[in-house]
C-alpha atoms as a PDB file:
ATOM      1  CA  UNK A   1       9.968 -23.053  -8.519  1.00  0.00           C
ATOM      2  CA  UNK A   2       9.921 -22.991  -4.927  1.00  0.00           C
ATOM      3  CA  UNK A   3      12.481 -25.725  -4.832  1.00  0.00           C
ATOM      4  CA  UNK A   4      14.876 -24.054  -6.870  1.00  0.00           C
ATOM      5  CA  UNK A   5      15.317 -20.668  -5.007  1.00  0.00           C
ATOM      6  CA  UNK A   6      18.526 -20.720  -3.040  1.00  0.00           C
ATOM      7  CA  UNK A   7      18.736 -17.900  -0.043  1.00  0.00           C
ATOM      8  CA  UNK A   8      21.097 -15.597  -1.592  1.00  0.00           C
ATOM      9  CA  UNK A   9      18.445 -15.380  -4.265  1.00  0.00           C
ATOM     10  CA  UNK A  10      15.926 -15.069  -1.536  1.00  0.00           C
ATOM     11  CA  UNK A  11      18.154 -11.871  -0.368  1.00  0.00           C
ATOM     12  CA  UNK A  12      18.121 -10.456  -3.033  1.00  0.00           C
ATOM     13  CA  UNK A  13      14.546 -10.674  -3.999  1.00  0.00           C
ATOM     14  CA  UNK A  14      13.546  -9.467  -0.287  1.00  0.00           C
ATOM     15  CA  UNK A  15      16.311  -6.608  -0.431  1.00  0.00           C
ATOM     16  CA  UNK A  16      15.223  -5.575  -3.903  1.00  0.00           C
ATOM     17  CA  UNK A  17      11.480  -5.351  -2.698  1.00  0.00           C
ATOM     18  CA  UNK A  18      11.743  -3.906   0.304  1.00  0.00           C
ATOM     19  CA  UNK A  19      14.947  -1.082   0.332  1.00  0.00           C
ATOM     20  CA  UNK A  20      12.794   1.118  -2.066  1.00  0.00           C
ATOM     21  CA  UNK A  21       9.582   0.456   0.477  1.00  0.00           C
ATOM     22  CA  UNK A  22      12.175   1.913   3.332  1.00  0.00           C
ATOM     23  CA  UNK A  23      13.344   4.541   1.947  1.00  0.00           C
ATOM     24  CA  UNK A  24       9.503   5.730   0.936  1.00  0.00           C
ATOM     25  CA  UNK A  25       8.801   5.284   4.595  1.00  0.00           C
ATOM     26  CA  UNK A  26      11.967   7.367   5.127  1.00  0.00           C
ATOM     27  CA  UNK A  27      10.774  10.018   3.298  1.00  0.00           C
ATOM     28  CA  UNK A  28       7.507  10.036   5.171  1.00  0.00           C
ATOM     29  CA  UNK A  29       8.689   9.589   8.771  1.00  0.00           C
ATOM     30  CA  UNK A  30      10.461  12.752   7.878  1.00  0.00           C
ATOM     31  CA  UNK A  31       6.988  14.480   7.737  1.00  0.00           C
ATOM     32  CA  UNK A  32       6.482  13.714  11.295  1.00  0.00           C
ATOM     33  CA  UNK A  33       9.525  14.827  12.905  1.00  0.00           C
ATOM     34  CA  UNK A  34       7.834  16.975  15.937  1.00  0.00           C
ATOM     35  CA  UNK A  35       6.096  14.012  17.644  1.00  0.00           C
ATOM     36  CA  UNK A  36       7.303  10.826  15.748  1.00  0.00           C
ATOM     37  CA  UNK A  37       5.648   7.455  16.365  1.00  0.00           C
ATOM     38  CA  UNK A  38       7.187   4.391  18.299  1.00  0.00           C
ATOM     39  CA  UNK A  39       9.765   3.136  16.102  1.00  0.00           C
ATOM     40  CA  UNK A  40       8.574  -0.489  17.337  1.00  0.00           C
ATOM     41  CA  UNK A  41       5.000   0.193  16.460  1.00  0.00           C
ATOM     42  CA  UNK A  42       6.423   1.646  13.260  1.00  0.00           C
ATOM     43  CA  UNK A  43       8.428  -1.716  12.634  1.00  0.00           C
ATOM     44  CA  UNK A  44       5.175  -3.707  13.782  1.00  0.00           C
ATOM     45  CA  UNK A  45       2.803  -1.529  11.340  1.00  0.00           C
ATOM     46  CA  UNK A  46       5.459  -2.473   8.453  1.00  0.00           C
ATOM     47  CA  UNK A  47       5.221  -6.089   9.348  1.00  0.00           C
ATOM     48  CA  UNK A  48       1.075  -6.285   9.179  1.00  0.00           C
ATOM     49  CA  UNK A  49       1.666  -5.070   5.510  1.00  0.00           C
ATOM     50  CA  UNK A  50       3.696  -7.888   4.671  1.00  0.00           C
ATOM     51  CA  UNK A  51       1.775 -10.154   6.893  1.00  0.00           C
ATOM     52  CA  UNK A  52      -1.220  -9.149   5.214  1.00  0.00           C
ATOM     53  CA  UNK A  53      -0.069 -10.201   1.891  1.00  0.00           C
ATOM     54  CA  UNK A  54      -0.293 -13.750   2.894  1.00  0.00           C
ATOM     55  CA  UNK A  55      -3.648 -13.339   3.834  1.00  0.00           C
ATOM     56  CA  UNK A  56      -4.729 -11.702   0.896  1.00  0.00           C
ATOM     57  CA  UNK A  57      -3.061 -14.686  -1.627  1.00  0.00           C
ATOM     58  CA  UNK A  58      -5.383 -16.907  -0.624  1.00  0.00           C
ATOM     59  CA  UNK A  59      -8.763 -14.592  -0.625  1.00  0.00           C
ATOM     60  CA  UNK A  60      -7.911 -13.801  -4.201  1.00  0.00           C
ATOM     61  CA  UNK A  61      -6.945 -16.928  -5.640  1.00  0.00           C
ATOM     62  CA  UNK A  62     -10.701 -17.738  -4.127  1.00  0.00           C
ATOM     63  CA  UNK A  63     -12.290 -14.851  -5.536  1.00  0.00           C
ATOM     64  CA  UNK A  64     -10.649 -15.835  -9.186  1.00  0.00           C
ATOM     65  CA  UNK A  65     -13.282 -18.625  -8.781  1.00  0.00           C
ATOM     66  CA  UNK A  66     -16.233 -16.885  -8.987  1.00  0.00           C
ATOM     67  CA  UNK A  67     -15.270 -14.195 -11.532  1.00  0.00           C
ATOM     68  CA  UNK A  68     -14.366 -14.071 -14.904  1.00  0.00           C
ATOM     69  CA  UNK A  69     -10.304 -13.911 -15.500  1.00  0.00           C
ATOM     70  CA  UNK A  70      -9.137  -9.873 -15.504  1.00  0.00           C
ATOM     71  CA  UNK A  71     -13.289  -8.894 -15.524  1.00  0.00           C
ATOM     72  CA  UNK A  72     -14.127  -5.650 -13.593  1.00  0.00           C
ATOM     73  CA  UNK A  73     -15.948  -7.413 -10.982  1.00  0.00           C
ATOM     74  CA  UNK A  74     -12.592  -9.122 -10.709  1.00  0.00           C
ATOM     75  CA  UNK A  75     -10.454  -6.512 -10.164  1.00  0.00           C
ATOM     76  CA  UNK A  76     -12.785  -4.452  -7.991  1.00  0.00           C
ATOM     77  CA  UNK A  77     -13.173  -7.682  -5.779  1.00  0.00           C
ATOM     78  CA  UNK A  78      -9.323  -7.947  -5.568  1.00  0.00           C
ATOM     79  CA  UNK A  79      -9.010  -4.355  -4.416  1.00  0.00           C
ATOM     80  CA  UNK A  80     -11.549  -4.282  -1.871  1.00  0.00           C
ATOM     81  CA  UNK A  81      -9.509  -7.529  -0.315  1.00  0.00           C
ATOM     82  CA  UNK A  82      -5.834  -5.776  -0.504  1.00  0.00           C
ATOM     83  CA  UNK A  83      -7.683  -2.309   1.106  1.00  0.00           C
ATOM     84  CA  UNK A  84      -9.928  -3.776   3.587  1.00  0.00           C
ATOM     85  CA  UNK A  85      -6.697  -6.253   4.913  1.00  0.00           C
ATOM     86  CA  UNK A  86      -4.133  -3.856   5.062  1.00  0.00           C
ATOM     87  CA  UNK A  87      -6.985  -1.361   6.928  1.00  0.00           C
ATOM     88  CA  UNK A  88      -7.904  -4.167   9.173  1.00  0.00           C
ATOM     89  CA  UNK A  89      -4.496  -5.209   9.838  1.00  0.00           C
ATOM     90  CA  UNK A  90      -3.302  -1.732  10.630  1.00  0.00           C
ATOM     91  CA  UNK A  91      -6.240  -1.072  13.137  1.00  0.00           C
ATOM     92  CA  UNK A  92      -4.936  -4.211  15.187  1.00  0.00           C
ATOM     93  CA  UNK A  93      -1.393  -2.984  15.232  1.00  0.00           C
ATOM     94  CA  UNK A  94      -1.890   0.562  15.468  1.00  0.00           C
ATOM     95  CA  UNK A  95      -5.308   2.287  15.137  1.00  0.00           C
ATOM     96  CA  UNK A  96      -6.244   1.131  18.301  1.00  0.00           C
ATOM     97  CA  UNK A  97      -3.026   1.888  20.610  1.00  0.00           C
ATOM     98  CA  UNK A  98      -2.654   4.974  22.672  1.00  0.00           C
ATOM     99  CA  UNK A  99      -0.113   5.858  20.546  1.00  0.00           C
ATOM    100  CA  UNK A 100      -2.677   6.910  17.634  1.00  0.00           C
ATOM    101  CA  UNK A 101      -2.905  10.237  19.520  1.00  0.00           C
ATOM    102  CA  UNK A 102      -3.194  12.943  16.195  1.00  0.00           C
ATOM    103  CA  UNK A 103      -5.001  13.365  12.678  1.00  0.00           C
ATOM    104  CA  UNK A 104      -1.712  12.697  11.073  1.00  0.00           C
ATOM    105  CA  UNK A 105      -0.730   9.581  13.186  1.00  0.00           C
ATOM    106  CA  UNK A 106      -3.682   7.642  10.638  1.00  0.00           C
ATOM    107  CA  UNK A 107      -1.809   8.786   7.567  1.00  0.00           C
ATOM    108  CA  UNK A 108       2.292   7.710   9.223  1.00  0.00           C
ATOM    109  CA  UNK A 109       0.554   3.831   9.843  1.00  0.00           C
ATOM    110  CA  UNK A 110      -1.635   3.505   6.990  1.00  0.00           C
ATOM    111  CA  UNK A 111       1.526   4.721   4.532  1.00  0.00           C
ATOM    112  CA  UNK A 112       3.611   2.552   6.820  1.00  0.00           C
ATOM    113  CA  UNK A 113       1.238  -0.613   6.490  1.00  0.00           C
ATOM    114  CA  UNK A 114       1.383   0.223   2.388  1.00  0.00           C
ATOM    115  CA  UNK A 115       4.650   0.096   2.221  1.00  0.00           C
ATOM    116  CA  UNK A 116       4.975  -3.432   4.202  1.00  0.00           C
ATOM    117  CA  UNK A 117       2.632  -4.628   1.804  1.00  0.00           C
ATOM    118  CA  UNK A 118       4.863  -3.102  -1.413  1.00  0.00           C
ATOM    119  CA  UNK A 119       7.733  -4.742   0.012  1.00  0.00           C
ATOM    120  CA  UNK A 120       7.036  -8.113   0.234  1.00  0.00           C
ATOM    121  CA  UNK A 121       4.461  -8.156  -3.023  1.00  0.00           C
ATOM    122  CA  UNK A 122       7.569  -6.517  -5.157  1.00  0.00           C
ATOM    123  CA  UNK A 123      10.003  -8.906  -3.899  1.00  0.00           C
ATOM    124  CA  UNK A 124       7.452 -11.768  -4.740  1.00  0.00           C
ATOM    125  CA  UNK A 125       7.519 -10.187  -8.639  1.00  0.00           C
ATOM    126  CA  UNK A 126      11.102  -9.982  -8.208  1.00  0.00           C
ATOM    127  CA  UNK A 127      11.749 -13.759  -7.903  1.00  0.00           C
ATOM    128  CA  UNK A 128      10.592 -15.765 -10.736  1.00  0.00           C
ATOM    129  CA  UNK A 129      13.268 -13.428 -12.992  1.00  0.00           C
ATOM    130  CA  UNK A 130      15.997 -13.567 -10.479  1.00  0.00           C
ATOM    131  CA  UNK A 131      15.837 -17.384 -10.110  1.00  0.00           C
ATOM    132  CA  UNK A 132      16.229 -17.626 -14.161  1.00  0.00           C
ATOM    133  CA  UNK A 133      19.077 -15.736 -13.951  1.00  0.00           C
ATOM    134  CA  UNK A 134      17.795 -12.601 -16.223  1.00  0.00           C
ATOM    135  CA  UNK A 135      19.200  -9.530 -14.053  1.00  0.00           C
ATOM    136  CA  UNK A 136      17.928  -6.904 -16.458  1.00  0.00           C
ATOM    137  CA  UNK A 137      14.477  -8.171 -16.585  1.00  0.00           C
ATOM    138  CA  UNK A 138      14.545  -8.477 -12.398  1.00  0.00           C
ATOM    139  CA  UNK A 139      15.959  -4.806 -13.000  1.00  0.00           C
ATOM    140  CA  UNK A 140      13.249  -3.550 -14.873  1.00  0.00           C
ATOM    141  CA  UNK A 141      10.629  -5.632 -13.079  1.00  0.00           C
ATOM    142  CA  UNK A 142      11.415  -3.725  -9.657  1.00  0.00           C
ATOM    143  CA  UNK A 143      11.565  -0.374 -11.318  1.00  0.00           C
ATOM    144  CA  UNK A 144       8.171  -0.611 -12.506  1.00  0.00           C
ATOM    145  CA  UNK A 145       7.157  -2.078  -9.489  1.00  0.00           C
ATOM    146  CA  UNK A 146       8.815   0.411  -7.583  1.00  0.00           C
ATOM    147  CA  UNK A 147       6.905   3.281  -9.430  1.00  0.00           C
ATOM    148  CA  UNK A 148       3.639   1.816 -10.002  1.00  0.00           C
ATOM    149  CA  UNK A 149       2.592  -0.939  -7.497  1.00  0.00           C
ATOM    150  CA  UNK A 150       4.336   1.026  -4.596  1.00  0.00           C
ATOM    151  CA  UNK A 151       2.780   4.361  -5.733  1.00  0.00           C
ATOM    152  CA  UNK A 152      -0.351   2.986  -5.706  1.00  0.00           C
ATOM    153  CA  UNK A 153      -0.067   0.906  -2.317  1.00  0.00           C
ATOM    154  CA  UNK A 154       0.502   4.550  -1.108  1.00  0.00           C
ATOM    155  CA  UNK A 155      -1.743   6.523  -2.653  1.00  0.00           C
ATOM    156  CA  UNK A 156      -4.561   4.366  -1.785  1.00  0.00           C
ATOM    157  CA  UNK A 157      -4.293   3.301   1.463  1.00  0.00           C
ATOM    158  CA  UNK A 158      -3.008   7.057   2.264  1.00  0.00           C
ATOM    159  CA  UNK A 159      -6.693   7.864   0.808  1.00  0.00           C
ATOM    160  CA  UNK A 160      -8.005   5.961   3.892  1.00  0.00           C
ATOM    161  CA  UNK A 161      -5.276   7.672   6.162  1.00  0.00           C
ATOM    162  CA  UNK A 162      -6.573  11.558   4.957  1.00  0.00           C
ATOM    163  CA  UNK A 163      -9.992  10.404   5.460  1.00  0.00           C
ATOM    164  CA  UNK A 164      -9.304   9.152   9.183  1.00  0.00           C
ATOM    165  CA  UNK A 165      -7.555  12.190   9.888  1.00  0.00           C
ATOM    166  CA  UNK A 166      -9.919  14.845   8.659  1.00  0.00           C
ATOM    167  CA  UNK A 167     -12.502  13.120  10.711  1.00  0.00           C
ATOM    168  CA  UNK A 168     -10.381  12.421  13.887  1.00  0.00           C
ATOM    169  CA  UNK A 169     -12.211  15.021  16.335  1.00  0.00           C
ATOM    170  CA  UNK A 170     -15.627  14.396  15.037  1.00  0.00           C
ATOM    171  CA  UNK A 171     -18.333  12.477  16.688  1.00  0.00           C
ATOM    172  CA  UNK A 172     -18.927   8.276  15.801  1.00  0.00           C
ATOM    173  CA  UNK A 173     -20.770   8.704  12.729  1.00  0.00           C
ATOM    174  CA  UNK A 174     -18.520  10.936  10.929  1.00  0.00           C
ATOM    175  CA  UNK A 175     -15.718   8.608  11.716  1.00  0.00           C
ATOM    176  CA  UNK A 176     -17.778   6.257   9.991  1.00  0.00           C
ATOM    177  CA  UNK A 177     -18.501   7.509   7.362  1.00  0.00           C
ATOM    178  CA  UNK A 178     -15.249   9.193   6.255  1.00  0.00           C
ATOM    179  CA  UNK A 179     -14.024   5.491   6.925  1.00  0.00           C
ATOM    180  CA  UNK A 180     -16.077   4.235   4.377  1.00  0.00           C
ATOM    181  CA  UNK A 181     -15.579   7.021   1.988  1.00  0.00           C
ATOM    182  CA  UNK A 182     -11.880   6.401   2.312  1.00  0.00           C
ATOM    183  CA  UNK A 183     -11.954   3.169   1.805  1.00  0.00           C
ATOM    184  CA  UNK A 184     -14.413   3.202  -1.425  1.00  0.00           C
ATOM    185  CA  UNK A 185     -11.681   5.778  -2.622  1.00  0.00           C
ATOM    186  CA  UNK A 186      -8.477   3.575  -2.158  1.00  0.00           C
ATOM    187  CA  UNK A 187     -10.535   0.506  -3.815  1.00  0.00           C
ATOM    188  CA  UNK A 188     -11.647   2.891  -6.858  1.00  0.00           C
ATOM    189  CA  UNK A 189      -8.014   4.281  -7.131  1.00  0.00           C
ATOM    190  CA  UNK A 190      -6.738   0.614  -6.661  1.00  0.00           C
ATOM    191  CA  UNK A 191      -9.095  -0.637  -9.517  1.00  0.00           C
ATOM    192  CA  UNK A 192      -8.559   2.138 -11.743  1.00  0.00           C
ATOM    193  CA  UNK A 193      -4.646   1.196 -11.884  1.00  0.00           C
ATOM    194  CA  UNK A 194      -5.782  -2.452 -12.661  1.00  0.00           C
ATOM    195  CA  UNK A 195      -7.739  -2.530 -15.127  1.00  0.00           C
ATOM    196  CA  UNK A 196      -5.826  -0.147 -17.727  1.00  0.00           C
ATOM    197  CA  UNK A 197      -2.414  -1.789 -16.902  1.00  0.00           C
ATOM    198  CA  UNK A 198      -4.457  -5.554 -17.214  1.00  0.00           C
ATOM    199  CA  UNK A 199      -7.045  -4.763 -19.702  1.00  0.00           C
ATOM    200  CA  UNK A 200      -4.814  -2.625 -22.170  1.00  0.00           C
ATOM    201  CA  UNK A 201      -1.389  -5.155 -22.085  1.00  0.00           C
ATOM    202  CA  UNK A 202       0.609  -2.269 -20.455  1.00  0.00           C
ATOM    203  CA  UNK A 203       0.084  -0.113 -23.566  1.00  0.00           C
ATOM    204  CA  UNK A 204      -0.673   2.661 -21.252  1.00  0.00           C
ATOM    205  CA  UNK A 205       1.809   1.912 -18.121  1.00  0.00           C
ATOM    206  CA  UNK A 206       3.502   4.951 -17.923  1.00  0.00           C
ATOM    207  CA  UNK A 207       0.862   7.816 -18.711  1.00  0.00           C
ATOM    208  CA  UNK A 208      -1.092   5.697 -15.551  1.00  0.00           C
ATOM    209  CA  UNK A 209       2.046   5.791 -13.518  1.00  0.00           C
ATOM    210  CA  UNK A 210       2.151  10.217 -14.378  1.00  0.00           C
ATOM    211  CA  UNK A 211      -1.536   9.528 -12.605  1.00  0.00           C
ATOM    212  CA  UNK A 212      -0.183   7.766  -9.530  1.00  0.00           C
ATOM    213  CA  UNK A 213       2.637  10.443  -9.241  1.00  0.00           C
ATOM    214  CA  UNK A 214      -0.123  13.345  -9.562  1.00  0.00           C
ATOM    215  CA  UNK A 215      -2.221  11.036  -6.838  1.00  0.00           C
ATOM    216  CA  UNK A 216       0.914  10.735  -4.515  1.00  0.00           C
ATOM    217  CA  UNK A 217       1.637  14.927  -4.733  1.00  0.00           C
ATOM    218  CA  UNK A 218      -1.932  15.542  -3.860  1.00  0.00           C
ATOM    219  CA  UNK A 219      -1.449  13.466  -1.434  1.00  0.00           C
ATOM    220  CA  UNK A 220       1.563  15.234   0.092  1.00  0.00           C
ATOM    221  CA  UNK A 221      -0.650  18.619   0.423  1.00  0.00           C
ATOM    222  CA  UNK A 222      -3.357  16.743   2.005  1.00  0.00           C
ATOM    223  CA  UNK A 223      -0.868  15.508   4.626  1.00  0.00           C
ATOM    224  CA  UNK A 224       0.160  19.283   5.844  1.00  0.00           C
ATOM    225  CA  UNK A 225      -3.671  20.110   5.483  1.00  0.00           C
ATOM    226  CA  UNK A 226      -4.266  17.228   8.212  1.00  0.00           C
ATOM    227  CA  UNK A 227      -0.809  17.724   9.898  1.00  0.00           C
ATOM    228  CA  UNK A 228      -2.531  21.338  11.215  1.00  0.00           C
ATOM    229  CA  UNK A 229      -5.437  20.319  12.124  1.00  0.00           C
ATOM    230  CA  UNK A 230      -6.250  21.252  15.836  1.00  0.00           C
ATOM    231  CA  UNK A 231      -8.801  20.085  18.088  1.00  0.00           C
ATOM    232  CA  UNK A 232     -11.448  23.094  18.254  1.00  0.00           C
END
């Protein structure tokens, strides 16, 4: 199939898959108006996501190996790789620059690094219908992307982000462990989507997609909760 994509169906793939993921990071970056981050180390934290996608191809195509086809093991594997590489990726970019300076700086790049990783997943989805020429079904296709698989990038990895910023002024082993306990909580969250849209055939896509929207407004109040958090 490769061979047969031609660039303007490349652009449209790529804008398809990645204009919703900007204007979700809009809406975010919004949140942090009194003492935004870089916009370069914004732009760099968006890239990791999609960088991080290519990276995780490969560790799950190997992890199909050793697991039964759309088993639980499976699919919890598969989430621990897409949560653990976009945390690790975003701690390269970001979580370790002078610029990560606040509790709510953790939730801005982990959202940010979601949202890289949305875009260039969706637009992957987005392909196989647009080179076959069926519009309607690449319409649909990034809809459903756009409210599940992007919801649930956020939700996740902003699970991680909550948990790094609740914890930001306490001592090395709280860090820790609210690192861990963020990260168990994206890949449960991650899993949980998974295996009802896999295991039931879609039959329950859009009551899990109400879920993810219910996940994404708790996580809006959990992102004023950390934005006023002061160091004591």
């Amino acid at each position: 199939m490769a061979d047969s994509i031609d660039p303007t169906t490349l652009f449209y793939a790529l804008l398809g898959g990645i204009l919703p993921a900007v204007l979700w990071l809009w809406f975010w970056l919004k949140e942090d108006m009194k003492k935004p981050e870089p916009r370069g180390l914004i732009l760099m934290s968006f890239i990791a996501g999609m960088v991080a996608v290519m990276i995780v191809l490969p560790m799950e195509k190997l992890a199909s190996v050793f697991f039964a086809p759309t088993s639980l093991s499976l699919l919890i594997v598969w989430s621990a790789i897409e949560e653990i590489v976009k945390y690790s990726a975003i701690t390269l970019v970001a979580l370790k620059s002078r610029y990560f300076d606040e509790p709510i700086d953790a939730l801005i790049y982990m959202i940010t690094v979601a949202l890289g990783f949305a875009a260039l997943e969706n637009s992957m989805f987005l392909i196989g219908p647009l080179v076959n020429g069926d519009v309607t079904v690449s319409f649909l296709t990034g809809n459903l992307r756009y409210m599940g698989a992007t919801l649930l990038h956020v939700a996740a990895s902003a699970s991680i982000g909550v948990a790094l910023g609740l914890s930001f002024y306490k001592g090395p082993f709280i860090k820790t462990l609210s690192t861990i306990i963020g990260l168990s909580t994206a890949i449960a969250l991650h899993t949980f989507f998974n295996f009802f849209i896999i295991r039931n055939n879609g039959e329950d896509t859009f009551t899990v997609f109400l879920y993810l929207w219910m996940a994404v407004v708790v996580v809006i109040f959990l992102f004023e909760k950390v934005k006023r958090i002061k160091n004591q």
